[in-house]
C-alpha atoms as a PDB file:
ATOM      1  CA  UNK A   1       0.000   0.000   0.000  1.00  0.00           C
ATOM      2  CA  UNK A   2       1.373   3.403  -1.122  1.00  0.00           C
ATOM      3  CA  UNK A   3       1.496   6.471   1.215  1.00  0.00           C
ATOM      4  CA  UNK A   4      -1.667   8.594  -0.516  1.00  0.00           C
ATOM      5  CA  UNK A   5      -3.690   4.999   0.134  1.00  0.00           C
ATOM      6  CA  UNK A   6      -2.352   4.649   3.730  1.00  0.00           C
ATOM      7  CA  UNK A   7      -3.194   8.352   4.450  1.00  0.00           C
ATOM      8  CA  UNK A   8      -6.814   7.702   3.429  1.00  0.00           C
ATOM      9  CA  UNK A   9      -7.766   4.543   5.193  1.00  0.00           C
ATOM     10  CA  UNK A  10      -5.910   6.400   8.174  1.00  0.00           C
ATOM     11  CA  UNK A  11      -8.220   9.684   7.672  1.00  0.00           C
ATOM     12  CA  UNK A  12     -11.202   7.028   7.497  1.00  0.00           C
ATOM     13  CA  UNK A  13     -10.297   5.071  10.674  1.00  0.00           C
ATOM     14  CA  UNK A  14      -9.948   7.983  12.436  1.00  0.00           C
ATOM     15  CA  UNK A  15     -13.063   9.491  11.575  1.00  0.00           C
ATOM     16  CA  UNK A  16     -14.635   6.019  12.654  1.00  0.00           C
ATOM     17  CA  UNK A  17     -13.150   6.675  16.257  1.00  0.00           C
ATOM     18  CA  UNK A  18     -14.496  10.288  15.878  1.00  0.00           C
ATOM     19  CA  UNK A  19     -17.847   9.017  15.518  1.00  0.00           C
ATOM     20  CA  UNK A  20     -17.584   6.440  18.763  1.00  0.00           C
ATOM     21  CA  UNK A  21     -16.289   9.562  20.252  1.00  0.00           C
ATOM     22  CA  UNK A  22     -19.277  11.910  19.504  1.00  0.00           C
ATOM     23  CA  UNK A  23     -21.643   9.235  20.589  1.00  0.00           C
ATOM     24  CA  UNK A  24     -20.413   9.658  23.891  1.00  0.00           C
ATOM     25  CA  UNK A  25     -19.432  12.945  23.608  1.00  0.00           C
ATOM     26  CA  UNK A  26     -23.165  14.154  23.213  1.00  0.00           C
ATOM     27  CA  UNK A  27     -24.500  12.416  26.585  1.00  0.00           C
ATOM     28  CA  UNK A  28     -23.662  12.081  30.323  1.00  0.00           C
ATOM     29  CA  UNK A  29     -19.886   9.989  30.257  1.00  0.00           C
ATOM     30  CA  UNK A  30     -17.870   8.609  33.231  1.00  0.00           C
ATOM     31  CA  UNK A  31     -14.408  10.353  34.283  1.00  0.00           C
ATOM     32  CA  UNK A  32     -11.820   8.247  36.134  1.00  0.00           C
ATOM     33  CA  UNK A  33      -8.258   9.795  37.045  1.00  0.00           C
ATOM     34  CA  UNK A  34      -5.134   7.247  36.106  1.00  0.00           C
ATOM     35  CA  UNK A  35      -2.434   7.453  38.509  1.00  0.00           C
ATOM     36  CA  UNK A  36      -0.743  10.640  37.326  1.00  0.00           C
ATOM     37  CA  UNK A  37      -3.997  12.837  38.075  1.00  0.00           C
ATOM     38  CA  UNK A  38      -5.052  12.540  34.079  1.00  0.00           C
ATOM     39  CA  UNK A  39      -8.248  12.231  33.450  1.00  0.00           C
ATOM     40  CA  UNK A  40      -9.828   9.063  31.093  1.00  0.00           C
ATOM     41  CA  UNK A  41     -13.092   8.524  29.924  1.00  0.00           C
ATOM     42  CA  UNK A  42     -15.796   6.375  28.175  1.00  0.00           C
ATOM     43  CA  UNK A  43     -14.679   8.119  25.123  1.00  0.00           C
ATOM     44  CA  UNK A  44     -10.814   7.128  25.061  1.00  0.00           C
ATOM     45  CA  UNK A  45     -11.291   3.901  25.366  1.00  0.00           C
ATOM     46  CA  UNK A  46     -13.862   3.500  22.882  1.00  0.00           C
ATOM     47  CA  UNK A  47     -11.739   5.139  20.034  1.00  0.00           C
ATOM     48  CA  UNK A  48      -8.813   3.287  21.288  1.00  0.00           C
ATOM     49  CA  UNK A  49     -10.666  -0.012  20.367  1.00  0.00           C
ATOM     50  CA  UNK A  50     -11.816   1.409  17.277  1.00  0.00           C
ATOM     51  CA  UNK A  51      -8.446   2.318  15.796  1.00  0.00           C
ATOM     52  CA  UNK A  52      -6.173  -0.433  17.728  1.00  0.00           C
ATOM     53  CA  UNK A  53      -8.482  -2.947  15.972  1.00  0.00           C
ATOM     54  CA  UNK A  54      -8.503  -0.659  12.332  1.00  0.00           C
ATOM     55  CA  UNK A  55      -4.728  -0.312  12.571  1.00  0.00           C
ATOM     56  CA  UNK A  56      -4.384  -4.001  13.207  1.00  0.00           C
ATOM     57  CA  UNK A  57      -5.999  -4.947  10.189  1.00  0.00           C
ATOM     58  CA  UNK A  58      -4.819  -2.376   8.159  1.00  0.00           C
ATOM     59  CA  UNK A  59      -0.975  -2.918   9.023  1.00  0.00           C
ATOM     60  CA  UNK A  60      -0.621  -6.081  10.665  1.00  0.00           C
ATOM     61  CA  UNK A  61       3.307  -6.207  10.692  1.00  0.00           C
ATOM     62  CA  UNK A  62       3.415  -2.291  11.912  1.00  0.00           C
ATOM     63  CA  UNK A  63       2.862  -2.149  16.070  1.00  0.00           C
ATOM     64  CA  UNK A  64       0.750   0.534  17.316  1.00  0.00           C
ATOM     65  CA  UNK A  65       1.419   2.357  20.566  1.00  0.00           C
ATOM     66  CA  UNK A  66      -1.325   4.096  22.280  1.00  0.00           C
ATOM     67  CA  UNK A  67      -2.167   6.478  25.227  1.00  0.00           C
ATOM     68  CA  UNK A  68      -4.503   3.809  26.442  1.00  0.00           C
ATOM     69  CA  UNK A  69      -2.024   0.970  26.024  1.00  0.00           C
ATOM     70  CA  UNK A  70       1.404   2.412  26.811  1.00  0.00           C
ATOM     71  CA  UNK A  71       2.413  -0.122  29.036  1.00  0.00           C
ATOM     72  CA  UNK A  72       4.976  -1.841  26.506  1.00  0.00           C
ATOM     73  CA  UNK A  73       8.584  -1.993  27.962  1.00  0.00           C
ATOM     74  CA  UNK A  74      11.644  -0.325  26.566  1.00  0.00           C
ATOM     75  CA  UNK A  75      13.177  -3.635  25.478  1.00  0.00           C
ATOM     76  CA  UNK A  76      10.437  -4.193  22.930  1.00  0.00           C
ATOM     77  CA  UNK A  77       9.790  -0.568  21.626  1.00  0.00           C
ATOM     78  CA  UNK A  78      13.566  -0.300  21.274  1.00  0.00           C
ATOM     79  CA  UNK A  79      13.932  -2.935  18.226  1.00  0.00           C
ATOM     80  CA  UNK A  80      11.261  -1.108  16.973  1.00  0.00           C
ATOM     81  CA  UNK A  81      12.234   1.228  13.239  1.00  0.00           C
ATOM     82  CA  UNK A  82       8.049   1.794  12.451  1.00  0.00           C
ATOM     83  CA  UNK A  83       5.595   1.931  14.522  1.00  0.00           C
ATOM     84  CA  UNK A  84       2.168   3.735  14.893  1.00  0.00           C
ATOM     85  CA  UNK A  85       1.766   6.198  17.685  1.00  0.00           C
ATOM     86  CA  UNK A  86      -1.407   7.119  18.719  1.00  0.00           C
ATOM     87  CA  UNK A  87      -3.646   9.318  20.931  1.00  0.00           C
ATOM     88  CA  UNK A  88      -7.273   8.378  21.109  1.00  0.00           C
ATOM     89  CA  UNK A  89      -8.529  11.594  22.613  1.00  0.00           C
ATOM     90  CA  UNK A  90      -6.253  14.629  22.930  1.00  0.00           C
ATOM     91  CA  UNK A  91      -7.517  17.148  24.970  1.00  0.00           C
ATOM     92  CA  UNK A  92      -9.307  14.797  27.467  1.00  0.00           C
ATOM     93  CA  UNK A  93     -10.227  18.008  29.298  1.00  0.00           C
ATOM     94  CA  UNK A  94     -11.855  20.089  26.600  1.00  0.00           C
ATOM     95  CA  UNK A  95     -13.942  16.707  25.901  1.00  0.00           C
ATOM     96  CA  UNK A  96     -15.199  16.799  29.452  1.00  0.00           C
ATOM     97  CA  UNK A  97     -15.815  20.651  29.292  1.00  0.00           C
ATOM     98  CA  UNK A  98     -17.297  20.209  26.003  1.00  0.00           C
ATOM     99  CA  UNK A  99     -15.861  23.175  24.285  1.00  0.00           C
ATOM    100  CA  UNK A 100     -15.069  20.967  21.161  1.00  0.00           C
ATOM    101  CA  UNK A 101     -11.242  21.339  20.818  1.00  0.00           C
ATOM    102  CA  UNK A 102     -10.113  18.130  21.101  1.00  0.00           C
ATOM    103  CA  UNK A 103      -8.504  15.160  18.599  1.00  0.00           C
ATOM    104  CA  UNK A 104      -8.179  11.971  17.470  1.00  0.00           C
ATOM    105  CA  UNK A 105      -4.478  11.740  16.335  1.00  0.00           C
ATOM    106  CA  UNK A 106      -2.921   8.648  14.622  1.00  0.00           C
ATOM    107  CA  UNK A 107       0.699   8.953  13.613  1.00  0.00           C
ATOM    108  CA  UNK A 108       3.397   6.205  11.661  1.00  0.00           C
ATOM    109  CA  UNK A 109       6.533   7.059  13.099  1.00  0.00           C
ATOM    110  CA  UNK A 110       9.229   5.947  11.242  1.00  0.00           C
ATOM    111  CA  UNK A 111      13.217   5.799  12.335  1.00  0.00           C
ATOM    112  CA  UNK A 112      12.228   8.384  15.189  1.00  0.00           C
ATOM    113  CA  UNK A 113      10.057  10.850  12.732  1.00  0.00           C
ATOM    114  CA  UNK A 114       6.854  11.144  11.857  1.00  0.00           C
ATOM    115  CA  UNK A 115       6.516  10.826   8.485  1.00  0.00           C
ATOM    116  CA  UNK A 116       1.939  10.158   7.963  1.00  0.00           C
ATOM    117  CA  UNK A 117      -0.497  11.129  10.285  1.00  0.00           C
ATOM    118  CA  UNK A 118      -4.333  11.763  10.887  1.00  0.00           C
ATOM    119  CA  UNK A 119      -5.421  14.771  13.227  1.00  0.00           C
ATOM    120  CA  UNK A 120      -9.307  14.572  13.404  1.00  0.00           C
ATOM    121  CA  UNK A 121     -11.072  16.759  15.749  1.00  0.00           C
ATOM    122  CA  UNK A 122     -14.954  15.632  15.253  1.00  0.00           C
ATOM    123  CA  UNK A 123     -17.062  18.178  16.613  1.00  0.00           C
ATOM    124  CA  UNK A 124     -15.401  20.604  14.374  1.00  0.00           C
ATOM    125  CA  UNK A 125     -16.185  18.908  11.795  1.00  0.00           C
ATOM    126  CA  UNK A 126     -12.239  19.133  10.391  1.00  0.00           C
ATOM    127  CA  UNK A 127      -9.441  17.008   9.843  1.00  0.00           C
ATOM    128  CA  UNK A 128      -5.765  17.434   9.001  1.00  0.00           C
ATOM    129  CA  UNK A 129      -3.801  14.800   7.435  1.00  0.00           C
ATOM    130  CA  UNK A 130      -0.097  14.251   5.964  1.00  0.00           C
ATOM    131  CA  UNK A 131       2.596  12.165   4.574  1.00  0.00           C
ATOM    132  CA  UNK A 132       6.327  13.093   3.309  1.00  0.00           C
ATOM    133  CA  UNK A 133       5.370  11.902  -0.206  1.00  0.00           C
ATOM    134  CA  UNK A 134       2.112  13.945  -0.946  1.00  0.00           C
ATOM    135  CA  UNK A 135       1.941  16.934   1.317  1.00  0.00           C
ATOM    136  CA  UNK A 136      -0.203  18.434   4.233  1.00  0.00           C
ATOM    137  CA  UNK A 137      -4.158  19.094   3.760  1.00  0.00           C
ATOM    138  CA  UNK A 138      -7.109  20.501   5.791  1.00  0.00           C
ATOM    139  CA  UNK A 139     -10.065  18.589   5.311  1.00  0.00           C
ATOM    140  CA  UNK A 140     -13.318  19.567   6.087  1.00  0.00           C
ATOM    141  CA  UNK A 141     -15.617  16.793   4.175  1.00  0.00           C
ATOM    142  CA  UNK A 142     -16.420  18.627   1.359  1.00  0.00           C
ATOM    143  CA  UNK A 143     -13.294  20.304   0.650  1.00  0.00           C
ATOM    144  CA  UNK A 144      -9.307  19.854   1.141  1.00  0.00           C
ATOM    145  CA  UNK A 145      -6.753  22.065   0.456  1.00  0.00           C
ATOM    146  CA  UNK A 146      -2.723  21.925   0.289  1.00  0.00           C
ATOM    147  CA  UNK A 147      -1.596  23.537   3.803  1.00  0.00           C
ATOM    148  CA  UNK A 148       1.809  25.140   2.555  1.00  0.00           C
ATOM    149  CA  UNK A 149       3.216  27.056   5.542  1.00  0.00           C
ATOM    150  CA  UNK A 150       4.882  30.847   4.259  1.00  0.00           C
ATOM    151  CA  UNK A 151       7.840  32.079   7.024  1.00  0.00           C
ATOM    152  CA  UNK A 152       7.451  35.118   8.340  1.00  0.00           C
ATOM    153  CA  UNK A 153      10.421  38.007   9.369  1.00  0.00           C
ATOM    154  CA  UNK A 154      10.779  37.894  13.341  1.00  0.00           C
ATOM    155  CA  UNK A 155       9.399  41.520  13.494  1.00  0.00           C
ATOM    156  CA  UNK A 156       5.466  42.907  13.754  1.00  0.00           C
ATOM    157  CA  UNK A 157       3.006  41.209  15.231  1.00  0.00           C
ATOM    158  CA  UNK A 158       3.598  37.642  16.068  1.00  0.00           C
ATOM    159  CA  UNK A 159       0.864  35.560  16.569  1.00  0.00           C
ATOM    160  CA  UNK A 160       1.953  33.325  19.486  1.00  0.00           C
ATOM    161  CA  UNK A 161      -0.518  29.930  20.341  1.00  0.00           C
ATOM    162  CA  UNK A 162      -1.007  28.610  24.095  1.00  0.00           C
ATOM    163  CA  UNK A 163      -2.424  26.377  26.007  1.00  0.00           C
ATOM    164  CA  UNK A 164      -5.844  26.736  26.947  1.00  0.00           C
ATOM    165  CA  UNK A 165      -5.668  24.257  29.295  1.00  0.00           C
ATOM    166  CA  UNK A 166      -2.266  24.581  30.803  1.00  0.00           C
ATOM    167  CA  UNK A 167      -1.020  28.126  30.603  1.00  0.00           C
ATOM    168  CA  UNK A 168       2.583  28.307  31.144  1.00  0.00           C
ATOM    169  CA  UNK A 169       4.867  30.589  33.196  1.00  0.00           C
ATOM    170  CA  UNK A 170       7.305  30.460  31.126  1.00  0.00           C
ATOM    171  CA  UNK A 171       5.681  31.411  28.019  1.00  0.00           C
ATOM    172  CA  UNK A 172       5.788  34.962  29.327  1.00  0.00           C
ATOM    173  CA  UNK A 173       9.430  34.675  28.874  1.00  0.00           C
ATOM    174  CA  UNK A 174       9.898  33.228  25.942  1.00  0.00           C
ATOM    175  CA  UNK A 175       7.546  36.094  24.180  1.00  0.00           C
ATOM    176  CA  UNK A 176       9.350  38.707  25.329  1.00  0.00           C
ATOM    177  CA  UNK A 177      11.545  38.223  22.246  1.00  0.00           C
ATOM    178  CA  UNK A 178       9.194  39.507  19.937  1.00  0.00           C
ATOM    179  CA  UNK A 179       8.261  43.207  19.533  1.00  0.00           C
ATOM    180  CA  UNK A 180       4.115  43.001  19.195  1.00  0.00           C
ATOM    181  CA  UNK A 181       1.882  39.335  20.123  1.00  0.00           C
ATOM    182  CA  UNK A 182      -1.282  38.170  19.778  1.00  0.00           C
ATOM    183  CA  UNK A 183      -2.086  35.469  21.827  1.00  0.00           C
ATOM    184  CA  UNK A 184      -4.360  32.241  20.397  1.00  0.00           C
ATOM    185  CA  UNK A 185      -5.836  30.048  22.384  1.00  0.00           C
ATOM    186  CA  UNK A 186      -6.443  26.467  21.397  1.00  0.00           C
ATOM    187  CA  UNK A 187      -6.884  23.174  23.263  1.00  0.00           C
ATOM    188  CA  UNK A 188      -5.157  19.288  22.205  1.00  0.00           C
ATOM    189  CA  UNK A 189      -2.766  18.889  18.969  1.00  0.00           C
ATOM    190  CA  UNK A 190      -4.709  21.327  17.470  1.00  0.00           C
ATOM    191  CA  UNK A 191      -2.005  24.262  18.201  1.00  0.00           C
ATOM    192  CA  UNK A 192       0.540  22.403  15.675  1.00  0.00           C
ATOM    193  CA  UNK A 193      -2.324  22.760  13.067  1.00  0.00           C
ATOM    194  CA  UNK A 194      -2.767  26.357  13.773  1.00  0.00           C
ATOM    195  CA  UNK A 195       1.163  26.772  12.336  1.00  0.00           C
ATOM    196  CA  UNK A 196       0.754  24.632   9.951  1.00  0.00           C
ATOM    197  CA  UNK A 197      -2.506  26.123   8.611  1.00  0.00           C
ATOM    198  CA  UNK A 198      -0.741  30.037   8.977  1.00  0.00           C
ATOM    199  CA  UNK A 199      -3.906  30.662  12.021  1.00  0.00           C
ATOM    200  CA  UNK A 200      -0.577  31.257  14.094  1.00  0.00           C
ATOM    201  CA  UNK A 201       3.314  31.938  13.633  1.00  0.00           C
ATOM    202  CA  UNK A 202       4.739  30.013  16.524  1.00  0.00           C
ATOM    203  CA  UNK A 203       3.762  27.935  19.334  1.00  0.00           C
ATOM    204  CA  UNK A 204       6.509  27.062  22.249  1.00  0.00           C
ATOM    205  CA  UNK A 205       5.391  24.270  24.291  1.00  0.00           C
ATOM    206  CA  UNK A 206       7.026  24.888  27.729  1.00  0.00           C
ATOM    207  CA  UNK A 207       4.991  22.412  29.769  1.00  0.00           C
ATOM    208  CA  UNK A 208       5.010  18.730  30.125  1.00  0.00           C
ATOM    209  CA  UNK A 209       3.391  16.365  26.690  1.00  0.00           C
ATOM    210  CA  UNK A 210       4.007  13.226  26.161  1.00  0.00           C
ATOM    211  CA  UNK A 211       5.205  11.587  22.582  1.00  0.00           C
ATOM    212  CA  UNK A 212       1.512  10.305  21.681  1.00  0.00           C
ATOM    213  CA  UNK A 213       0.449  14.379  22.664  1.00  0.00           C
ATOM    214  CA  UNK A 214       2.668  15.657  19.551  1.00  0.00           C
ATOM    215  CA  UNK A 215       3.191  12.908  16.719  1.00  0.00           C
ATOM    216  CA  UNK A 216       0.118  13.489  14.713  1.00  0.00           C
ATOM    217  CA  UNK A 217       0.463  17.028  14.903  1.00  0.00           C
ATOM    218  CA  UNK A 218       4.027  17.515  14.567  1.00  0.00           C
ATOM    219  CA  UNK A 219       4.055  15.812  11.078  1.00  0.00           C
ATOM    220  CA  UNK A 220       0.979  17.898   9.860  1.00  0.00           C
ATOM    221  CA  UNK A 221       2.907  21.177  10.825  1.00  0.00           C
ATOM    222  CA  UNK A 222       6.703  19.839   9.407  1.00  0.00           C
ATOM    223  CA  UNK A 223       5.144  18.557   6.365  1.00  0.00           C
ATOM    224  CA  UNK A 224       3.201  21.971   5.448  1.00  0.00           C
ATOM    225  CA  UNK A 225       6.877  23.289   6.210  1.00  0.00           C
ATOM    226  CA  UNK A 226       6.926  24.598   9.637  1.00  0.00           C
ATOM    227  CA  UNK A 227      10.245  23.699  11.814  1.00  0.00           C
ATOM    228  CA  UNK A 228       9.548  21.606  14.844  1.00  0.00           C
ATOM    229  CA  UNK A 229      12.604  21.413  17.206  1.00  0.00           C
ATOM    230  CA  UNK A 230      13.481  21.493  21.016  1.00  0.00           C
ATOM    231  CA  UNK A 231      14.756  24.735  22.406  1.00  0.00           C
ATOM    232  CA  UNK A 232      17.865  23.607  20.946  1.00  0.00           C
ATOM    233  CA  UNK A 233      16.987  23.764  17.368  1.00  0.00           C
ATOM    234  CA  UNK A 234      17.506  20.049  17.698  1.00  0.00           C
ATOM    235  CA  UNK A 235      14.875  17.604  16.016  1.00  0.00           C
ATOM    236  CA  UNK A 236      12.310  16.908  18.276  1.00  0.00           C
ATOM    237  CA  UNK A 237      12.303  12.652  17.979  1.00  0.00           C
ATOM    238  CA  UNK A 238       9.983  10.006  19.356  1.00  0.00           C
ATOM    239  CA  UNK A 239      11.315   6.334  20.842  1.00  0.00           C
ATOM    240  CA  UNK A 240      14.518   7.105  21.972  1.00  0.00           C
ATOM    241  CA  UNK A 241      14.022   6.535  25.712  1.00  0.00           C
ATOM    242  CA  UNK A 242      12.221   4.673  28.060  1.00  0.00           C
ATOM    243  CA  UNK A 243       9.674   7.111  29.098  1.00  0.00           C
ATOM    244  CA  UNK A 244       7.258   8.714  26.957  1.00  0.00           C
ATOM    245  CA  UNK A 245       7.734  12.701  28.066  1.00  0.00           C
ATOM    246  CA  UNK A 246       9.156  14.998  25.456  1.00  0.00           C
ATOM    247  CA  UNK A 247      11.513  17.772  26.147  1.00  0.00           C
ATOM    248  CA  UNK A 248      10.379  21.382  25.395  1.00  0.00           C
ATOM    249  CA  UNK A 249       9.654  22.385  22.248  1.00  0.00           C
ATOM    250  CA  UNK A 250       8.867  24.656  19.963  1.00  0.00           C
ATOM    251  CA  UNK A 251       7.164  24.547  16.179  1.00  0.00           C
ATOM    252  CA  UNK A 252       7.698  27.859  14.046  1.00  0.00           C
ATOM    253  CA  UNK A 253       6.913  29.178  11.440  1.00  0.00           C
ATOM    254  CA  UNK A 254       9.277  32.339  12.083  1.00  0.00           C
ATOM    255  CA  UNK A 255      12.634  33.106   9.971  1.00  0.00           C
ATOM    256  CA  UNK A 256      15.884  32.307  11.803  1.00  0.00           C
END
């Protein structure tokens, strides 16, 4: 199967998990807390099922790790060079306060890089999808277009994206390096999109994520040619370590 064939039954399957997700979504749910204070519901699990059992089908050969089944141990994910990485629900929180902003994200990570990925968010009615071979697109059912991100001098107004659920002290730092902001506020993966898309110019993540928080998204916004690094300029990579936290980071659409 080719990459523009891949893409689409991965845009389908995720849709399918958008749809268990909205059935939920749209009644009364149950919240439990996991160990680290996160909260899980109804809804993660039931897309989880939906695209573990789509992407096992789909790829048999390719293992898939997701938020809701993380527990796989270093010595296994190690010998791994493709894998998918995947996030049922990101932006648990805006699903239970029902403002809309969160995604279904499905990634193929490949040597440490994302290189296809699915972000859905269903009750916006809009997806974004990618792969190294055809290009980024929004997608909004009954139209897609190419997302091709234009840089932009590091002077003016700056359009700077944060978290609307986890503002960050240190952001205020960070922005002091630019002359004139606007702040935009957006919940789950969908703050890569917002580069990617040109809705924003930059958006430093200075708080904790984890590696199935940022693979969908990262490959949208690198592929429609935004620069996602750590504050090193480094590559920001995925399966390199034991644990699943990434370092800070920051994807830009902003001349050097």
């Amino acid at each position: 199967m080719n990459q523009t064939e891949l893409l689409e039954e991965v845009l389908i399957l995720a849709r399918q998990a958008g749809c268990a997700i909205m059935g939920i979504y749209e009644k009364d749910f149950n919240v439990e807390y996991k160990a680290d204070e996160s909260p899980v519901t109804d809804a993660d699990l039931a897309a989880h099922k939906v695209i573990a059992n789509g992407l096992a089908h789909l790829t048999p050969d390719i293992p898939v790790l997701s938020e809701e089944s993380a527990d796989i141990s270093w010595d296994i994910r190690q010998t791994w060079t493709r894998y998918w990485l995947v996030d049922p629900i990101d932006g648990t929180k805006e699903f239970i306060k029902k403002n809309g902003e969160f995604t279904v994200n499905i990634a193929l990570i490949e040597h440490g890089k994302p290189i296809l990925a699915v972000v859905d968010a269903p009750a916006l009615g809009v997806s974004y999808l990618a792969a190294e071979a055809i290009g980024a697109f929004k997608d909004k059912g009954d139209e897609r277009i190419e997302l091709k991100v234009t840089t932009k001098p590091n002077k003016g107004l700056i359009r700077v994206v944060g978290s609307r659920s986890h503002p960050s002290p240190d952001l205020a730092e960070f922005v002091k390096r630019f002359d004139e902001i606007e702040m935009v506020s957006k919940g789950s993966s969908l703050k890569l999109c917002l580069v990617a898309e040109g809705s924003a110019d930059i958006y430093p993540r200075l708080g904790p994520t984890c590696e199935w928080d940022t693979g969908a998204g990262h490959a949208i916004a690198e592929i429609a040619g935004a620069k996602v690094t750590k504050l090193d300029g480094s590559p920001l990579v995925y399966n390199t370590k034991d644990e699943y936290l990434n370092p800070y980071f920051v994807v830009s659409a902003i001349e050097e």
